[in-house]
N, C-alpha and C. Protein backbone atom coordinates (compact mmCIF):
# COMPACT_ATOMS: atom_id res chain seq x y z
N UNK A 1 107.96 123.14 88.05
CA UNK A 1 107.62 122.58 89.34
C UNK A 1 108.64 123.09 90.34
N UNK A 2 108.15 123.35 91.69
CA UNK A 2 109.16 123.46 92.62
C UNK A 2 109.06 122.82 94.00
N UNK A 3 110.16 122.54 94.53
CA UNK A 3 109.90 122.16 95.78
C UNK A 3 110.39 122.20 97.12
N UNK A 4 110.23 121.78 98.09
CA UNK A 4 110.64 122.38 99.40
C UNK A 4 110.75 121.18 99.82
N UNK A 5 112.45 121.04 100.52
CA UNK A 5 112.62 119.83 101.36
C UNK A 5 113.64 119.86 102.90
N UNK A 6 113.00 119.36 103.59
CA UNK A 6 114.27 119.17 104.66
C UNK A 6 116.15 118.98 104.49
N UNK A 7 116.18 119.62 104.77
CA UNK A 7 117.86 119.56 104.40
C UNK A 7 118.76 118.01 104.99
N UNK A 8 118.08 117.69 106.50
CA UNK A 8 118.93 116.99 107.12
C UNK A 8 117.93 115.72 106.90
N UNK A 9 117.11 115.02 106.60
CA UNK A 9 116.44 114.40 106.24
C UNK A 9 116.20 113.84 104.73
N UNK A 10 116.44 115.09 103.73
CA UNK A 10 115.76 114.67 102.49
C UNK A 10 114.36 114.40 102.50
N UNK A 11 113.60 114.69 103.38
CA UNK A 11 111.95 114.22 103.17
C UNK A 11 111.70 115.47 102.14
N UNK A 12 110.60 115.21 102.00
CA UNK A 12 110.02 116.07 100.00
C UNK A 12 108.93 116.44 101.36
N UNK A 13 109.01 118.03 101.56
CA UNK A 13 108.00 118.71 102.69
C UNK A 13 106.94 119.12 101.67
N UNK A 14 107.04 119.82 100.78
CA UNK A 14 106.07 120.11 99.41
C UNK A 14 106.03 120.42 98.37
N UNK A 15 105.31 120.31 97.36
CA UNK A 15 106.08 120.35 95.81
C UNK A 15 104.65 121.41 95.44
N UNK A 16 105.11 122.48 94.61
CA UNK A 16 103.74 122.76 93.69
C UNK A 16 103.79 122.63 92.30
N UNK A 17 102.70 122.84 91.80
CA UNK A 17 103.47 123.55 90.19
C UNK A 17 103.62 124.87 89.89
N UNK A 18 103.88 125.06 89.00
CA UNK A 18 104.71 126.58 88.71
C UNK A 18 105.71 126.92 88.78
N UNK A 19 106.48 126.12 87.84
CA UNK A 19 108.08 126.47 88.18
C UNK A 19 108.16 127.97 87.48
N UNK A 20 109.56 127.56 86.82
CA UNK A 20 110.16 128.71 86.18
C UNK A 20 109.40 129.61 85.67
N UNK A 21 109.76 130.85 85.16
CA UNK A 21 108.71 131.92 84.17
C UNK A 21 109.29 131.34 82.99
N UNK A 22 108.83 131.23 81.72
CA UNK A 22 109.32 131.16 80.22
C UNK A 22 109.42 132.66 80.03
N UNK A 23 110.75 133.01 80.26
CA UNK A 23 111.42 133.90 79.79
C UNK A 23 111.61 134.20 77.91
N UNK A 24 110.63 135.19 77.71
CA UNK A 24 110.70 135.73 76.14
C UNK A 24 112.24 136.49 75.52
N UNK A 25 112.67 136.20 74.42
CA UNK A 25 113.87 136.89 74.35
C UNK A 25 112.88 138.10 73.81
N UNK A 26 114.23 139.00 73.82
CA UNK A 26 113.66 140.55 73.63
C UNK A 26 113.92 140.76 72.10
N UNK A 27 112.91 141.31 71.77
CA UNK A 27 112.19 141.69 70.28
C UNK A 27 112.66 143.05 70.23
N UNK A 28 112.98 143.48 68.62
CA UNK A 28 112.81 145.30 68.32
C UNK A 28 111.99 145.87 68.88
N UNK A 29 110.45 145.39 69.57
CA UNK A 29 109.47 146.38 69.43
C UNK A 29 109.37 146.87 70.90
N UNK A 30 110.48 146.34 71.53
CA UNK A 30 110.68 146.81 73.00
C UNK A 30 112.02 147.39 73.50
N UNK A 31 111.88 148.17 74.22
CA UNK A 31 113.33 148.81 74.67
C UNK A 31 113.97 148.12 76.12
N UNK A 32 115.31 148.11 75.83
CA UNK A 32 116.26 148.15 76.63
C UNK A 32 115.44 148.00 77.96
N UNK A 33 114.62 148.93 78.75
CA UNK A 33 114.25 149.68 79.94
C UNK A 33 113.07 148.61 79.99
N UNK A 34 112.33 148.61 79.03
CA UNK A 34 111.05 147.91 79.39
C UNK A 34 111.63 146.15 79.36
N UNK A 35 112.20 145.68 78.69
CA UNK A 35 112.60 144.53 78.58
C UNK A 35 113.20 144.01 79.66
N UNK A 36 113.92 144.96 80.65
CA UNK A 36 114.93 144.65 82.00
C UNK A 36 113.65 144.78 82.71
N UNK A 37 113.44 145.70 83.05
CA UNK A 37 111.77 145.75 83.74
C UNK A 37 110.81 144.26 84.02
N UNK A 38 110.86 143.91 82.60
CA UNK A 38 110.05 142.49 82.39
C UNK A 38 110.36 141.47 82.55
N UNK A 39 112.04 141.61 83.07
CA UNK A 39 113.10 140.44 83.63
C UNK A 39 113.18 140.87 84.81
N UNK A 40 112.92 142.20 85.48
CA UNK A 40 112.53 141.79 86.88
C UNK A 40 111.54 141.75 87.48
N UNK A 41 110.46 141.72 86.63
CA UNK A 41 109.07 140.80 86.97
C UNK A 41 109.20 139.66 87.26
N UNK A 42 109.75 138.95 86.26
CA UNK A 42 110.38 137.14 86.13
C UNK A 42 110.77 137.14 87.61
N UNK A 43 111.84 137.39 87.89
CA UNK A 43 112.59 137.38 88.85
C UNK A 43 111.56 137.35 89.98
N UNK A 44 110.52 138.32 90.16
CA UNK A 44 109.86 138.51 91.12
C UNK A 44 108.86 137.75 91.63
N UNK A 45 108.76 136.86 90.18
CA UNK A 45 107.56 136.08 89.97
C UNK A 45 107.94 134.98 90.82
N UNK A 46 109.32 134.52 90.13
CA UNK A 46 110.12 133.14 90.80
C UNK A 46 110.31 132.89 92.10
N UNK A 47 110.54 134.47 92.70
CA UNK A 47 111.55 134.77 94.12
C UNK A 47 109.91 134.51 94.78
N UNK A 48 108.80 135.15 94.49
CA UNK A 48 107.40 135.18 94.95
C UNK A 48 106.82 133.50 95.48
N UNK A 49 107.32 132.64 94.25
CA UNK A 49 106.75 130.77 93.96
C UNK A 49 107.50 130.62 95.04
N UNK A 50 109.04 130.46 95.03
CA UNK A 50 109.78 130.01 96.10
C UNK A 50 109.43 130.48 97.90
N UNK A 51 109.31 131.72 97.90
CA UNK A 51 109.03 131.78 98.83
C UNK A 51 107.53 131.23 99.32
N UNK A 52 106.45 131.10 98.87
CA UNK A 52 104.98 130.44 99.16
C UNK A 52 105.57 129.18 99.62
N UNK A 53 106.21 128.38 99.11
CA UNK A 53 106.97 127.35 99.99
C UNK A 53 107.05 127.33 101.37
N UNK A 54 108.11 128.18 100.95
CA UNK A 54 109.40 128.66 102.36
C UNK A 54 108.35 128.55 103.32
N UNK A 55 107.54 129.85 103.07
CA UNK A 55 106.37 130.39 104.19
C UNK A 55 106.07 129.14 104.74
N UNK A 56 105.07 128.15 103.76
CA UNK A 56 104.41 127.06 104.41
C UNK A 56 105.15 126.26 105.23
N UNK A 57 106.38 126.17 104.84
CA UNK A 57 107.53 125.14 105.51
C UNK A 57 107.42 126.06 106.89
N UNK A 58 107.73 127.27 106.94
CA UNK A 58 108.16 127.75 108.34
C UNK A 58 106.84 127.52 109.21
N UNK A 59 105.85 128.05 108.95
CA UNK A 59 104.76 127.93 109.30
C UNK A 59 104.22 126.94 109.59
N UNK A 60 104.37 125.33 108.87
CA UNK A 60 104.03 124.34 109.38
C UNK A 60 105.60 124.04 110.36
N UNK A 61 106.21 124.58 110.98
CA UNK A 61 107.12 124.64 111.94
C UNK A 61 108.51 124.30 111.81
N UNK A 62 108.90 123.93 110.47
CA UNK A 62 110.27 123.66 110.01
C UNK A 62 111.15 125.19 110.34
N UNK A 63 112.57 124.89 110.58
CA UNK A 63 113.09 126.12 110.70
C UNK A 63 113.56 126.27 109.29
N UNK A 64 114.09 127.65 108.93
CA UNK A 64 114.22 127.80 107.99
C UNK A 64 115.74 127.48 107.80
N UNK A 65 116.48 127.56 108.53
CA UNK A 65 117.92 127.19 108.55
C UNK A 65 118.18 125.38 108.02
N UNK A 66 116.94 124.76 108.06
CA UNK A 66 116.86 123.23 107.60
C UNK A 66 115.81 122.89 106.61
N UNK A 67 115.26 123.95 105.74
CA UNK A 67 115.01 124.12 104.55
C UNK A 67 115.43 124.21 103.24
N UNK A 68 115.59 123.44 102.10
CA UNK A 68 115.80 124.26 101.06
C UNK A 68 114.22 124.19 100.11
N UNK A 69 114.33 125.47 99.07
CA UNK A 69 113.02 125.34 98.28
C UNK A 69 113.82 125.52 96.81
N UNK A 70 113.50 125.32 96.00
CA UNK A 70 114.17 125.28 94.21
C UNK A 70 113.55 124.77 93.61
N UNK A 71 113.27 125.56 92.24
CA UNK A 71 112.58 124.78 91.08
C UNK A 71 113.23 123.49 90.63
N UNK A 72 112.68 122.71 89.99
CA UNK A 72 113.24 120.91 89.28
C UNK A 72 112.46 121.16 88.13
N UNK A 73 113.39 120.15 87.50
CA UNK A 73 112.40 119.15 86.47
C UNK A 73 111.74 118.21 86.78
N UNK A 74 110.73 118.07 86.22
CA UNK A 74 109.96 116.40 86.28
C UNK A 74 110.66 115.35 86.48
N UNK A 75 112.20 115.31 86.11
CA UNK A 75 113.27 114.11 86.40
C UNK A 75 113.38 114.37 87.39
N UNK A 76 113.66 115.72 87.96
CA UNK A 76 114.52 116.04 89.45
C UNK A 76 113.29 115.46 90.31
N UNK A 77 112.07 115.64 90.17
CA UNK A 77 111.17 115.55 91.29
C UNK A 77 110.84 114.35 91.26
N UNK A 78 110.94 113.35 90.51
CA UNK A 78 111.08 112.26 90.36
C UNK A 78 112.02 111.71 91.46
N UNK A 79 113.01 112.20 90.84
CA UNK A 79 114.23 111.65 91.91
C UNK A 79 114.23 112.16 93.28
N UNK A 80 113.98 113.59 93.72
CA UNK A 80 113.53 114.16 94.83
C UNK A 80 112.57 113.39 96.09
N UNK A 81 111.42 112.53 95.21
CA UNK A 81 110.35 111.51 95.56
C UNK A 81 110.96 110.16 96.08
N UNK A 82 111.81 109.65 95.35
CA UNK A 82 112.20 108.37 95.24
C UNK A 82 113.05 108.76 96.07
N UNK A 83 113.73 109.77 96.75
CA UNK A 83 114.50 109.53 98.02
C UNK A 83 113.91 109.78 99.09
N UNK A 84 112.96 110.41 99.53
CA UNK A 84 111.96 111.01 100.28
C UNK A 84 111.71 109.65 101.30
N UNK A 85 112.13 109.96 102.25
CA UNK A 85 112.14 108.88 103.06
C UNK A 85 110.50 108.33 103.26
N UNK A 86 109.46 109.71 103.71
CA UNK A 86 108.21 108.61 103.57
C UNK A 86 107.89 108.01 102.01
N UNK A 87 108.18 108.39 101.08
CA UNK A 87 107.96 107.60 99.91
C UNK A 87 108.85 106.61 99.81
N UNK A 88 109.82 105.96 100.27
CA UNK A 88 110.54 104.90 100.48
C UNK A 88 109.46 103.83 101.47
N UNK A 89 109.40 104.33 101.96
CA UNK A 89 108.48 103.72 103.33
C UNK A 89 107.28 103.12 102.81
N UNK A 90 106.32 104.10 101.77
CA UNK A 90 105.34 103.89 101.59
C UNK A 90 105.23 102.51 99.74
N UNK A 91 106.35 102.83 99.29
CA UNK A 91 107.06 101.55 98.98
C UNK A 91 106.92 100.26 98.90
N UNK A 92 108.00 100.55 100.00
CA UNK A 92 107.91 99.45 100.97
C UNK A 92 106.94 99.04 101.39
N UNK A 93 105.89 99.17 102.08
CA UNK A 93 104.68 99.28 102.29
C UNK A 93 104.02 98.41 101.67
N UNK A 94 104.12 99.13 100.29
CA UNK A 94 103.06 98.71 99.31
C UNK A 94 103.66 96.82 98.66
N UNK A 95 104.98 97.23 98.71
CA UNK A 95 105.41 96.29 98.03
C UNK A 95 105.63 94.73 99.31
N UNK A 96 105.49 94.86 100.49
CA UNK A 96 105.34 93.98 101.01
C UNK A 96 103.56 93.32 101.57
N UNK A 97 102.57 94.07 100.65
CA UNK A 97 101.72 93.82 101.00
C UNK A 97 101.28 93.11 99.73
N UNK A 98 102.10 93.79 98.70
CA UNK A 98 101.87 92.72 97.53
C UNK A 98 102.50 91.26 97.63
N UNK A 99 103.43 91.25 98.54
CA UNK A 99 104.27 90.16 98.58
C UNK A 99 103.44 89.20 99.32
N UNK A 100 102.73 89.37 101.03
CA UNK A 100 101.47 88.53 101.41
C UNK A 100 100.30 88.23 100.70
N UNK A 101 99.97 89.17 99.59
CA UNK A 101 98.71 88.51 98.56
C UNK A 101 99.06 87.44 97.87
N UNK A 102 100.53 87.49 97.26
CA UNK A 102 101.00 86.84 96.32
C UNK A 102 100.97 85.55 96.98
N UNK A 103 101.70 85.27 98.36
CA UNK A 103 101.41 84.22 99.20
C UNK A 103 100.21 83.35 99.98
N UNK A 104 99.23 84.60 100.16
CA UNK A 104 98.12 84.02 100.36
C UNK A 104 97.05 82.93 98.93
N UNK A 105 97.60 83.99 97.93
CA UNK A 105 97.28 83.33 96.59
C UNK A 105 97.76 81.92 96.58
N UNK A 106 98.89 81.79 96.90
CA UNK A 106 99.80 80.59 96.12
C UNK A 106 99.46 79.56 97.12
N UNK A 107 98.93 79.80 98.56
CA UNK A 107 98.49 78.96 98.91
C UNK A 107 97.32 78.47 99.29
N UNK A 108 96.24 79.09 98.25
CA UNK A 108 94.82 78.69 98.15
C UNK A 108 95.32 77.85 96.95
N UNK A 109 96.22 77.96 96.26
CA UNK A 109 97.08 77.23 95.09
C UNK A 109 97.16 75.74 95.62
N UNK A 110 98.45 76.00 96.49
CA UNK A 110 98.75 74.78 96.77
C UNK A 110 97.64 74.28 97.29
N UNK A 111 96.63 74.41 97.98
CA UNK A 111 95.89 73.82 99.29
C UNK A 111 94.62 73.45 98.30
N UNK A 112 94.95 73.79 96.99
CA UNK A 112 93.36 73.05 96.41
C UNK A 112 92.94 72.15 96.33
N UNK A 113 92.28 71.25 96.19
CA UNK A 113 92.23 69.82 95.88
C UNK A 113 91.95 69.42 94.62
N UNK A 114 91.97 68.29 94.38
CA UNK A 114 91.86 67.61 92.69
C UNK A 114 90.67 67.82 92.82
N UNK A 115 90.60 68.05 91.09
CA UNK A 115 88.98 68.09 90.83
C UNK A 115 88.14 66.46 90.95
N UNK A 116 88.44 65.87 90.97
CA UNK A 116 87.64 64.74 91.45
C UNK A 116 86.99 64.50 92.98
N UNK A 117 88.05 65.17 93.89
CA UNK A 117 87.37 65.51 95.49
C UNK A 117 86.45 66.75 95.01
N UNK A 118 86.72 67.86 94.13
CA UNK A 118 85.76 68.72 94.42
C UNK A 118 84.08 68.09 94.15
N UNK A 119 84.28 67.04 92.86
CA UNK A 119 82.99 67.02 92.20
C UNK A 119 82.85 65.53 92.62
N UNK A 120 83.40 65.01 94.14
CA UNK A 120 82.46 63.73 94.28
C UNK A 120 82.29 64.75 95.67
N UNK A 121 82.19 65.80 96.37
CA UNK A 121 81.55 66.70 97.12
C UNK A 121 80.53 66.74 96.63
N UNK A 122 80.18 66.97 95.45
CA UNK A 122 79.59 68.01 94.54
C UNK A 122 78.30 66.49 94.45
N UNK A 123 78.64 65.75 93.90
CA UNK A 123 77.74 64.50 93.21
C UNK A 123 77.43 64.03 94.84
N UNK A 124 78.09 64.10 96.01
CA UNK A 124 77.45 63.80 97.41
C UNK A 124 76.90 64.67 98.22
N UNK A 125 76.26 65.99 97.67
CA UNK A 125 75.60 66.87 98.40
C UNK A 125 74.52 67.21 97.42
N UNK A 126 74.34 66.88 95.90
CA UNK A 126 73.34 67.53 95.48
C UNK A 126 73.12 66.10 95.02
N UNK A 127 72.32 65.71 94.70
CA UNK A 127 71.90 64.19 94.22
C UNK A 127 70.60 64.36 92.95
N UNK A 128 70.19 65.51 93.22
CA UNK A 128 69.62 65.89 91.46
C UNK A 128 70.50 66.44 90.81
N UNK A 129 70.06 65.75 89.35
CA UNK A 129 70.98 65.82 88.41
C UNK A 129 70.72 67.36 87.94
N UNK A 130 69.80 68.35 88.02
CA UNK A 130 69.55 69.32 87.46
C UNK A 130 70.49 70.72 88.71
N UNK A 131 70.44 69.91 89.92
CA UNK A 131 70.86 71.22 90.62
C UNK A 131 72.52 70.64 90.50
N UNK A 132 73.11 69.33 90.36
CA UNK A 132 74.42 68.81 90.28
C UNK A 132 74.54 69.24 89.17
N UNK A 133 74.22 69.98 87.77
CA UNK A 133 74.77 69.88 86.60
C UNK A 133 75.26 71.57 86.95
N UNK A 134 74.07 71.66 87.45
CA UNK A 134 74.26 73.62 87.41
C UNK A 134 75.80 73.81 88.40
N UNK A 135 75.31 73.38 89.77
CA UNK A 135 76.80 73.44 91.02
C UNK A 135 78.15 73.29 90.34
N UNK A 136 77.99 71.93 89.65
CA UNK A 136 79.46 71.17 88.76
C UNK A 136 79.59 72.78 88.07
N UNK A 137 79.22 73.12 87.08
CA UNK A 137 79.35 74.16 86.02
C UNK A 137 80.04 75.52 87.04
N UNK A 138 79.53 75.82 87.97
CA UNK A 138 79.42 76.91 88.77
C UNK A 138 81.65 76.36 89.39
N UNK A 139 80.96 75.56 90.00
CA UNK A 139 82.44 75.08 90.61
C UNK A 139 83.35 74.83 89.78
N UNK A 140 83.41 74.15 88.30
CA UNK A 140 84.46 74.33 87.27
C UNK A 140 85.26 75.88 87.14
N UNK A 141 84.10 76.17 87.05
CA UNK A 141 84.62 77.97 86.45
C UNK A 141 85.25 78.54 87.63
N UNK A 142 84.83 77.88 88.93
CA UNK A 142 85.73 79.00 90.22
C UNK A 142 87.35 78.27 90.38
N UNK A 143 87.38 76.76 90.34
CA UNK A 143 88.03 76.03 90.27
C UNK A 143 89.27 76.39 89.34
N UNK A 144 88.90 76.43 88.03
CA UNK A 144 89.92 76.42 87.16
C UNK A 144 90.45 77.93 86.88
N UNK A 145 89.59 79.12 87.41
CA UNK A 145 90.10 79.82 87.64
C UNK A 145 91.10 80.11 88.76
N UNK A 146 90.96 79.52 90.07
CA UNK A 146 91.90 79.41 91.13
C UNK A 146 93.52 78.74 90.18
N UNK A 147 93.19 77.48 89.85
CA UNK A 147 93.69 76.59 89.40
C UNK A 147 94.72 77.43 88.16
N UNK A 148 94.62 77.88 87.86
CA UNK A 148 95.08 78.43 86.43
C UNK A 148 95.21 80.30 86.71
N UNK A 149 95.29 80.73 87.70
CA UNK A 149 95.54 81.96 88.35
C UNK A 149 97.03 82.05 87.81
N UNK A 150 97.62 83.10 87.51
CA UNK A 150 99.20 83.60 87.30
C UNK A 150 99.47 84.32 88.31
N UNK A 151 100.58 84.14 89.21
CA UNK A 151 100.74 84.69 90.83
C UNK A 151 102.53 85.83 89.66
């Protein structure tokens, strides 16, 4: 994997895949000449990935003087991410929106009422016993699922 980031920022500008070449060690059945040859293919290959970066970085208008591009590991880009200021942000984000569900939850929680207000509602709006047996059944199951929710 490699990637391209703002220097003075740390934002993660773009990552691709294709890192490194897997460099073959050199075998008898090749010479000296052809084997260096095939290490500066590698080379060319790498210098080629890095720069497709670069390009895009300059081109989407970054200067290049506040660029860097380099291959990582899956740890590095990991960590590369997790400092990346919009992925901090987006985070954050996420994690304070989990935090208002959790609250909106807890207080359909608190704000429920005993099941005895639900089902003398229930026994004072339906007064047949066939549509009160079905409602009761219907309202248990939404009830005790509210009721018994893990926040």
């Amino acid at each position: 994997m490699r990637i391209c980031i703002k220097k003075s920022t740390g934002k993660l500008i773009e990552s691709q895949s294709g890192g490194r070449v897997n460099r073959r060690l050199k075998d008898d059945a090749i010479t000296d000449e052809e084997y260096e040859a095939y290490l500066f293919l590698c080379d060319e290959l790498e210098n080629m990935r890095l720069n497709t970066l670069k390009q895009n970085a300059i081109n989407a208008g970054h200067l290049e003087a506040d660029i860097e591009v380099r291959f990582v590991t899956d740890e590095e880009y990991a960590i590369a991410k997790a400092e990346d200021p919009n992925e901090i942000a987006r985070i954050a984000e996420q994690e304070a929106k989990e935090a208002a569900q959790l609250i909106k939850a807890q207080a359909y929680i608190d704000n429920l009422p005993s099941w005895a207000t639900v089902k003398g509602g229930i026994d004072a709006a339906f007064t047949d016993a066939k549509q009160n047996g079905i409602i009761t059944k219907l309202a248990r199951v939404v009830y005790w699922d509210i009721k018994n929710t893990e926040l």
